[in-house]
PDB file of N, CA and C in Angstrom:
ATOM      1  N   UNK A   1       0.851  -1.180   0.000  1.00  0.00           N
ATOM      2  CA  UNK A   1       0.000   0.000   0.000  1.00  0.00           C
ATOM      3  C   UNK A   1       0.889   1.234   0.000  1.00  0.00           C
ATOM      4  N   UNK A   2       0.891   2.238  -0.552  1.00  0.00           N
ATOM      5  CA  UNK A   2       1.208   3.571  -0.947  1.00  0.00           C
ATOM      6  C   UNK A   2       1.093   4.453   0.093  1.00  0.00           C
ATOM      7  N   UNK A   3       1.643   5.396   0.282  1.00  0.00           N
ATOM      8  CA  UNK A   3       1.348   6.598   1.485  1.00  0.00           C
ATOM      9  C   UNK A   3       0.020   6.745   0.712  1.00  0.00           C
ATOM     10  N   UNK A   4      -0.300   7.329  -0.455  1.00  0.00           N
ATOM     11  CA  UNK A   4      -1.107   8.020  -0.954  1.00  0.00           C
ATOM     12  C   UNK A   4      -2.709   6.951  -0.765  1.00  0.00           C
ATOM     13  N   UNK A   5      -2.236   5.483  -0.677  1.00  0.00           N
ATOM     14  CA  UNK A   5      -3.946   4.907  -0.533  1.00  0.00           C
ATOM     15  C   UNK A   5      -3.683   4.603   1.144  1.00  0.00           C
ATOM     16  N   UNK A   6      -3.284   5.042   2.197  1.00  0.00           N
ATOM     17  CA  UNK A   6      -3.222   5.026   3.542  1.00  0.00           C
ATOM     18  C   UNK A   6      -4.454   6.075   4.006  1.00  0.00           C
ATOM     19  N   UNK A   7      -5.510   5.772   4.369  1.00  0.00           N
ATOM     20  CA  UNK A   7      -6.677   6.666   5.129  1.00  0.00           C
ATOM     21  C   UNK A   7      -5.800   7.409   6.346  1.00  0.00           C
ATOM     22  N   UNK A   8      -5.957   9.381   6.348  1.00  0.00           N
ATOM     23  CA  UNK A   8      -5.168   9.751   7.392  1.00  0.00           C
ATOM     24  C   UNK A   8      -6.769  10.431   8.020  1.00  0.00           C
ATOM     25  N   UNK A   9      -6.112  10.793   9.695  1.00  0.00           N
ATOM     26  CA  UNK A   9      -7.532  11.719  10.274  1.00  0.00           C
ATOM     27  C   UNK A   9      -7.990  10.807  10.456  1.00  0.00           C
ATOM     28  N   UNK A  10      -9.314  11.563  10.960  1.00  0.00           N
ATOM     29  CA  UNK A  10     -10.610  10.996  11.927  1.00  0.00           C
ATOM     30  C   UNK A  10     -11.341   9.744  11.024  1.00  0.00           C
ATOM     31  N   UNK A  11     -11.210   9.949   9.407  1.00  0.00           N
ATOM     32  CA  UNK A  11     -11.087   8.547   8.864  1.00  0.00           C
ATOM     33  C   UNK A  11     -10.374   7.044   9.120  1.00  0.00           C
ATOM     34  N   UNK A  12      -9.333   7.417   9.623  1.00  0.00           N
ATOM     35  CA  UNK A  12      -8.835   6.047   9.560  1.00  0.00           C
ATOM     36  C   UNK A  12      -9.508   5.126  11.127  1.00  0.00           C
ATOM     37  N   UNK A  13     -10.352   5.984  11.948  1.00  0.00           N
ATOM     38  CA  UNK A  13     -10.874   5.425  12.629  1.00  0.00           C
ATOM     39  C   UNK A  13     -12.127   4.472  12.188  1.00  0.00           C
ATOM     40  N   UNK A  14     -12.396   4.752  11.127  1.00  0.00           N
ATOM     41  CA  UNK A  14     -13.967   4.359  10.525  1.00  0.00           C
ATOM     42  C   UNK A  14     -13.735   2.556  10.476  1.00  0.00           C
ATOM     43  N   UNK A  15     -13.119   2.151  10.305  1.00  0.00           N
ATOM     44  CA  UNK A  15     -12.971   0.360  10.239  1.00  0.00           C
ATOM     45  C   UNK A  15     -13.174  -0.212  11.825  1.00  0.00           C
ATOM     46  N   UNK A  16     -12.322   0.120  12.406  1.00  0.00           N
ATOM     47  CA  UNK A  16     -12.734  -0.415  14.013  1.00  0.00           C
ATOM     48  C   UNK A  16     -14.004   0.461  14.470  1.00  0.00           C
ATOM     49  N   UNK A  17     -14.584   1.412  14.345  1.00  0.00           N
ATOM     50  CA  UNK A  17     -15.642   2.055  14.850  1.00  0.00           C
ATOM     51  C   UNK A  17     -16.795   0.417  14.455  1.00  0.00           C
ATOM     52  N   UNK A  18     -16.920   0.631  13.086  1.00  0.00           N
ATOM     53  CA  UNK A  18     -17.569  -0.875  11.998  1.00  0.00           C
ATOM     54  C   UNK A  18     -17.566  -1.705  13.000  1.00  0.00           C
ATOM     55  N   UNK A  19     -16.200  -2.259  13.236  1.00  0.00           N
ATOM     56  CA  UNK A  19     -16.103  -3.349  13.502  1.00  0.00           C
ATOM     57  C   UNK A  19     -16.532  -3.442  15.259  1.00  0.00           C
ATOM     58  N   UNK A  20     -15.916  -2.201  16.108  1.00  0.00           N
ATOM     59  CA  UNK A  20     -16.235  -2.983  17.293  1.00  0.00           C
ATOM     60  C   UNK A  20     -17.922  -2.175  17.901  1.00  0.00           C
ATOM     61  N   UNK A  21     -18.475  -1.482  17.080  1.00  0.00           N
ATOM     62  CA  UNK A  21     -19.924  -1.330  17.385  1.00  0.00           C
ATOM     63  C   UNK A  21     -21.223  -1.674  16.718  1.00  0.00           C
ATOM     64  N   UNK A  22     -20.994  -2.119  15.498  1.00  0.00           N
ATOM     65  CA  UNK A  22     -21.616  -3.022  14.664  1.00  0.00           C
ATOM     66  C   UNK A  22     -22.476  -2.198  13.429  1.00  0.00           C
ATOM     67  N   UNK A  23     -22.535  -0.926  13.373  1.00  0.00           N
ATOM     68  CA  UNK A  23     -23.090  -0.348  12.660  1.00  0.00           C
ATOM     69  C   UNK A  23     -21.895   0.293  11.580  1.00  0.00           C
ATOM     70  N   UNK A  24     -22.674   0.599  10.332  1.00  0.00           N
ATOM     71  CA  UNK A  24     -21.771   1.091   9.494  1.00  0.00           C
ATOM     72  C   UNK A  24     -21.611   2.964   9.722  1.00  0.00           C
ATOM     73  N   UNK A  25     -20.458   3.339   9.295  1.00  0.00           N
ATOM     74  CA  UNK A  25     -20.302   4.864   9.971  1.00  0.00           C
ATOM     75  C   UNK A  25     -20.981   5.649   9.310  1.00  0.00           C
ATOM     76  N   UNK A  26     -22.036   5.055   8.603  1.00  0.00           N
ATOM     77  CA  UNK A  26     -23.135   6.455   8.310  1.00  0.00           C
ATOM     78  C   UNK A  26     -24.099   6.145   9.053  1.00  0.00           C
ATOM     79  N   UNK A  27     -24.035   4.908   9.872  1.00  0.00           N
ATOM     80  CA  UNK A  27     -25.268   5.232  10.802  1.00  0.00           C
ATOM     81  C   UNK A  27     -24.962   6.264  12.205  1.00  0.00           C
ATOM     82  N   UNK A  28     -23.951   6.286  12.201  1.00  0.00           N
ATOM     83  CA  UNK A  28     -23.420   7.390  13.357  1.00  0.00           C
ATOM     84  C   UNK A  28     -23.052   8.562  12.876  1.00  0.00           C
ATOM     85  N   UNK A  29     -23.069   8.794  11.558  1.00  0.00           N
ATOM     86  CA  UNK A  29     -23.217  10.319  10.963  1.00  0.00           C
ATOM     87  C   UNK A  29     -24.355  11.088  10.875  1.00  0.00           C
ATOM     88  N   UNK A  30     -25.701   9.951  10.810  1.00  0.00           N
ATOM     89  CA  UNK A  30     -26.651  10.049  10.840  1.00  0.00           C
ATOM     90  C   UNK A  30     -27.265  10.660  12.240  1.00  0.00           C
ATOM     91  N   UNK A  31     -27.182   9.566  12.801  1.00  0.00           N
ATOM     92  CA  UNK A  31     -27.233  10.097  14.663  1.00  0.00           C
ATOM     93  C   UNK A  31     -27.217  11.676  14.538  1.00  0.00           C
ATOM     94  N   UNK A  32     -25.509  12.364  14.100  1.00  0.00           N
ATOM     95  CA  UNK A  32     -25.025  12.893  14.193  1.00  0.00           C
ATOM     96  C   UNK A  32     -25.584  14.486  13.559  1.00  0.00           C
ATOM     97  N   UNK A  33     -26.134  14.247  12.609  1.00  0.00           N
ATOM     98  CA  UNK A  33     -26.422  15.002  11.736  1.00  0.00           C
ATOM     99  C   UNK A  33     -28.004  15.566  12.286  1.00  0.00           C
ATOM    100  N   UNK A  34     -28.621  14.464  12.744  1.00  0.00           N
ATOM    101  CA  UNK A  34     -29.876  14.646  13.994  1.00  0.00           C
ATOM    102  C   UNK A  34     -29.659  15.148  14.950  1.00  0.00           C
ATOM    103  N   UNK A  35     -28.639  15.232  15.714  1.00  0.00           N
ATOM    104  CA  UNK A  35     -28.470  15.686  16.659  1.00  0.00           C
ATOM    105  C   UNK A  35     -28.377  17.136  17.021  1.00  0.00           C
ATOM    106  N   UNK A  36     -28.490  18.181  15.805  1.00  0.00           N
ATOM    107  CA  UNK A  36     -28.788  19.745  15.706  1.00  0.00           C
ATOM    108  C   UNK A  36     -27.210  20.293  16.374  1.00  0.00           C
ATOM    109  N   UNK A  37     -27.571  21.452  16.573  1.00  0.00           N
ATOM    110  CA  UNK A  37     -26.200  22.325  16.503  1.00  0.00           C
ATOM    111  C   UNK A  37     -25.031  21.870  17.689  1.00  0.00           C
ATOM    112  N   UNK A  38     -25.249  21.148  17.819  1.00  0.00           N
ATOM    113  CA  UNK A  38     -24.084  21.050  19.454  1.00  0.00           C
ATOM    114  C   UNK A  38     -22.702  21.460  19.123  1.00  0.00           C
ATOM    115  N   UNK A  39     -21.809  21.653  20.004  1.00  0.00           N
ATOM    116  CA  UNK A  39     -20.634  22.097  19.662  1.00  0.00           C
ATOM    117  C   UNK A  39     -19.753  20.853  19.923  1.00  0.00           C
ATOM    118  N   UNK A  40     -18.385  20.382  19.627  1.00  0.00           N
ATOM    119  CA  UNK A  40     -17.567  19.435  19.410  1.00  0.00           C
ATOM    120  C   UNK A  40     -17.968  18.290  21.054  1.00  0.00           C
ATOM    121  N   UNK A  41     -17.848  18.820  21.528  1.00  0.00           N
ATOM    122  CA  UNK A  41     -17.267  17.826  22.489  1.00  0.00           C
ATOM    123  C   UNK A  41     -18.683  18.110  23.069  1.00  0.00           C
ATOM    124  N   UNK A  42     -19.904  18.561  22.874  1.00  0.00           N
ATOM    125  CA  UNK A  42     -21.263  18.001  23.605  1.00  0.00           C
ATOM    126  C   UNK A  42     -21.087  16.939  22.553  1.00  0.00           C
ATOM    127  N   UNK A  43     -20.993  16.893  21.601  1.00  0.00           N
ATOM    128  CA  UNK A  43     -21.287  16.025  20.338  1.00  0.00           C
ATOM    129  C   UNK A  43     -20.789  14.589  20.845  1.00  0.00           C
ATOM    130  N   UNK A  44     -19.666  14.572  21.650  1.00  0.00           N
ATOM    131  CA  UNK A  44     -18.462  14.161  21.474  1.00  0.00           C
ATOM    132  C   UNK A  44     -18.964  12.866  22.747  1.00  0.00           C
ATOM    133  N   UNK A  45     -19.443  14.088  23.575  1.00  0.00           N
ATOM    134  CA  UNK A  45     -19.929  13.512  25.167  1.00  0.00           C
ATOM    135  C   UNK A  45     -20.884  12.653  24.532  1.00  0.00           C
ATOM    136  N   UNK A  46     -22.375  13.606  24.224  1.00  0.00           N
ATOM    137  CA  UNK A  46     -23.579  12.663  24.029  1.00  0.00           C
ATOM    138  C   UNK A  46     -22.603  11.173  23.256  1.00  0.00           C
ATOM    139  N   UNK A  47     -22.513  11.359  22.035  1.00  0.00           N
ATOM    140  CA  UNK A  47     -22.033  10.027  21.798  1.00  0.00           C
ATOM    141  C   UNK A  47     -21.519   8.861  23.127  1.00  0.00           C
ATOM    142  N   UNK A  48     -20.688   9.131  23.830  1.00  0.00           N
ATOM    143  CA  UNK A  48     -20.575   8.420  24.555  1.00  0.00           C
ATOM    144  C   UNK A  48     -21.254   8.430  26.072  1.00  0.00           C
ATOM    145  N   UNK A  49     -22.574   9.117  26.354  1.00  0.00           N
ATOM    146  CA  UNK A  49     -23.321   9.040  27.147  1.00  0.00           C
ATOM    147  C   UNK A  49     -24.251   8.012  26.918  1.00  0.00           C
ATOM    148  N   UNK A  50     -24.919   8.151  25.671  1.00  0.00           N
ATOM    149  CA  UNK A  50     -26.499   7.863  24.466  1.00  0.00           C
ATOM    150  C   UNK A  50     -25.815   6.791  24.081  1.00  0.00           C
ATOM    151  N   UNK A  51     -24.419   6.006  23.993  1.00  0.00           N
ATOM    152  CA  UNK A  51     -24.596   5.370  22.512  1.00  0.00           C
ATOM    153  C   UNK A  51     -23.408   4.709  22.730  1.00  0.00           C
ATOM    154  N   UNK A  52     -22.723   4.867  23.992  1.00  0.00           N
ATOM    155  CA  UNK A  52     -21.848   4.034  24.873  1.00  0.00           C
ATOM    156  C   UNK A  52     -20.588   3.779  23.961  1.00  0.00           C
ATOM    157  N   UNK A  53     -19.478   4.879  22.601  1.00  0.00           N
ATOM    158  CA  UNK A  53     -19.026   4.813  22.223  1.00  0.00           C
ATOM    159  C   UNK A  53     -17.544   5.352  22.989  1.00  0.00           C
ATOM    160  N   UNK A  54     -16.196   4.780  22.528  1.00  0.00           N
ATOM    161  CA  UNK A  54     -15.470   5.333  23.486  1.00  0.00           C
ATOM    162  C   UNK A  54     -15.432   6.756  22.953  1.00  0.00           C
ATOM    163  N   UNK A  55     -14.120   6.938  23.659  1.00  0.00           N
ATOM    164  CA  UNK A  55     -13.857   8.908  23.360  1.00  0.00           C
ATOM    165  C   UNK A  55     -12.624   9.081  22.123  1.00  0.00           C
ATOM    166  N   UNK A  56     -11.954   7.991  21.824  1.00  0.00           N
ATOM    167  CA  UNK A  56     -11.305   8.125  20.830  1.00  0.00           C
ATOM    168  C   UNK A  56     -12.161   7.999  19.125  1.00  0.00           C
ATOM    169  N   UNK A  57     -12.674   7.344  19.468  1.00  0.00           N
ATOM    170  CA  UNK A  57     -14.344   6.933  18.410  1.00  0.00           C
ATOM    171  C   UNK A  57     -14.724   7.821  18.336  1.00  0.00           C
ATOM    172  N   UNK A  58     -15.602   8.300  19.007  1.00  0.00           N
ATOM    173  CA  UNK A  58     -17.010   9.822  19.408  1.00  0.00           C
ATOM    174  C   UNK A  58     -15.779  10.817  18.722  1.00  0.00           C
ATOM    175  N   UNK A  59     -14.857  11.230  19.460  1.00  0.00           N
ATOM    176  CA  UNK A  59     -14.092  11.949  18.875  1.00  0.00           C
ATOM    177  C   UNK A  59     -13.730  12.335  17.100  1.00  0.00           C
ATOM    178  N   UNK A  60     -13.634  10.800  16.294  1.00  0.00           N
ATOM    179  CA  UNK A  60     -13.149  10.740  15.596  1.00  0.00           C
ATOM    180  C   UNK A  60     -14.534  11.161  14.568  1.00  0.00           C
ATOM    181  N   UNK A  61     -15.416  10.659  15.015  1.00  0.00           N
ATOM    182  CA  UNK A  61     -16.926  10.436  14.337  1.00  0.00           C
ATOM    183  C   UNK A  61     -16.780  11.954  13.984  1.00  0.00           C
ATOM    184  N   UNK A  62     -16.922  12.838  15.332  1.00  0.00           N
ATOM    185  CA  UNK A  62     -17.464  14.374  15.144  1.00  0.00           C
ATOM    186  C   UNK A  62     -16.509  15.411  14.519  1.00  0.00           C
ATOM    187  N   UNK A  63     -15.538  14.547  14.614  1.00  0.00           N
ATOM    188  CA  UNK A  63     -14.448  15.665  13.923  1.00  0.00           C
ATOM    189  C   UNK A  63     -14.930  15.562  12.252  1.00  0.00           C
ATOM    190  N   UNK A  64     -15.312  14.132  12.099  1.00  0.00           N
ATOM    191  CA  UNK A  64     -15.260  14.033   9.868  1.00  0.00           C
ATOM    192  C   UNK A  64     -16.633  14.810  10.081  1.00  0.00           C
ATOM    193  N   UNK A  65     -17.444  14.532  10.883  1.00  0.00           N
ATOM    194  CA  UNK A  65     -19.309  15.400  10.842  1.00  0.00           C
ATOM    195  C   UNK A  65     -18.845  16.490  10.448  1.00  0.00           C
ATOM    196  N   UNK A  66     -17.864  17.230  11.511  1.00  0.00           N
ATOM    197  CA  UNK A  66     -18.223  18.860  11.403  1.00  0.00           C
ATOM    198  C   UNK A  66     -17.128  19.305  10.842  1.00  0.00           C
ATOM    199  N   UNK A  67     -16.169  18.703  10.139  1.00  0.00           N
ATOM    200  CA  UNK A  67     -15.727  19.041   8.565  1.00  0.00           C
ATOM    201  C   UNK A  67     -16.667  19.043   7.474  1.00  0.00           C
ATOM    202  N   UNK A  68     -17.256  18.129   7.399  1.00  0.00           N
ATOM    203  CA  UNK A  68     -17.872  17.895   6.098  1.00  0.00           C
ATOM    204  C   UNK A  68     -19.554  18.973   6.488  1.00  0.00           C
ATOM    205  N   UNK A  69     -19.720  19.114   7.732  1.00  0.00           N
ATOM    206  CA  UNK A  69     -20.823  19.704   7.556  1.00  0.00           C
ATOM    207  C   UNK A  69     -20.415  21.571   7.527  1.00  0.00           C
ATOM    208  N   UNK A  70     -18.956  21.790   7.601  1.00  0.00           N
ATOM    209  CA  UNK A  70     -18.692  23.189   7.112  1.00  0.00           C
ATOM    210  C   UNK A  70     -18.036  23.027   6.064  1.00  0.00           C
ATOM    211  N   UNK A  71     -18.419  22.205   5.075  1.00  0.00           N
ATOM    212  CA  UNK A  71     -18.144  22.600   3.372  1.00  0.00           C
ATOM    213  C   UNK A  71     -16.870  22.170   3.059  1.00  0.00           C
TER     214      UNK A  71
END
């Protein structure tokens, strides 16, 4: 594999998120995207209050959300 096909960022979390919570990561973008304006780390918390994800996960989830949801 190439530097260039290596997933960097809050992406390369997306395979173990899959794997150790069982949903695919648009169902937690989804969540996410429902969840209205919160700022990083309410985002970050609820996830792992609601939805029992760790903090390196929750973390990783809300960081690609609120890139992609500012353009």
């Amino acid at each position: 594999m190439s530097d260039k096909d290596v997933v960097k960022g809050p992406a390369s979390y997306f395979p173990s998120i899959e794997k150790k919570y069982g949903y695919p990561v648009a169902h937690w973008l989804g969540l996410l995207a429902s969840a209205g304006q919160m700022k990083h780390m309410e985002l970050v918390n609820w996830l792992k209050a609601e939805h029992g994800l760790g903090h390196g996960h929750a973390n990783a989830l809300v960081a690609y959300h609120l890139a992609k949801r500012q353009g």
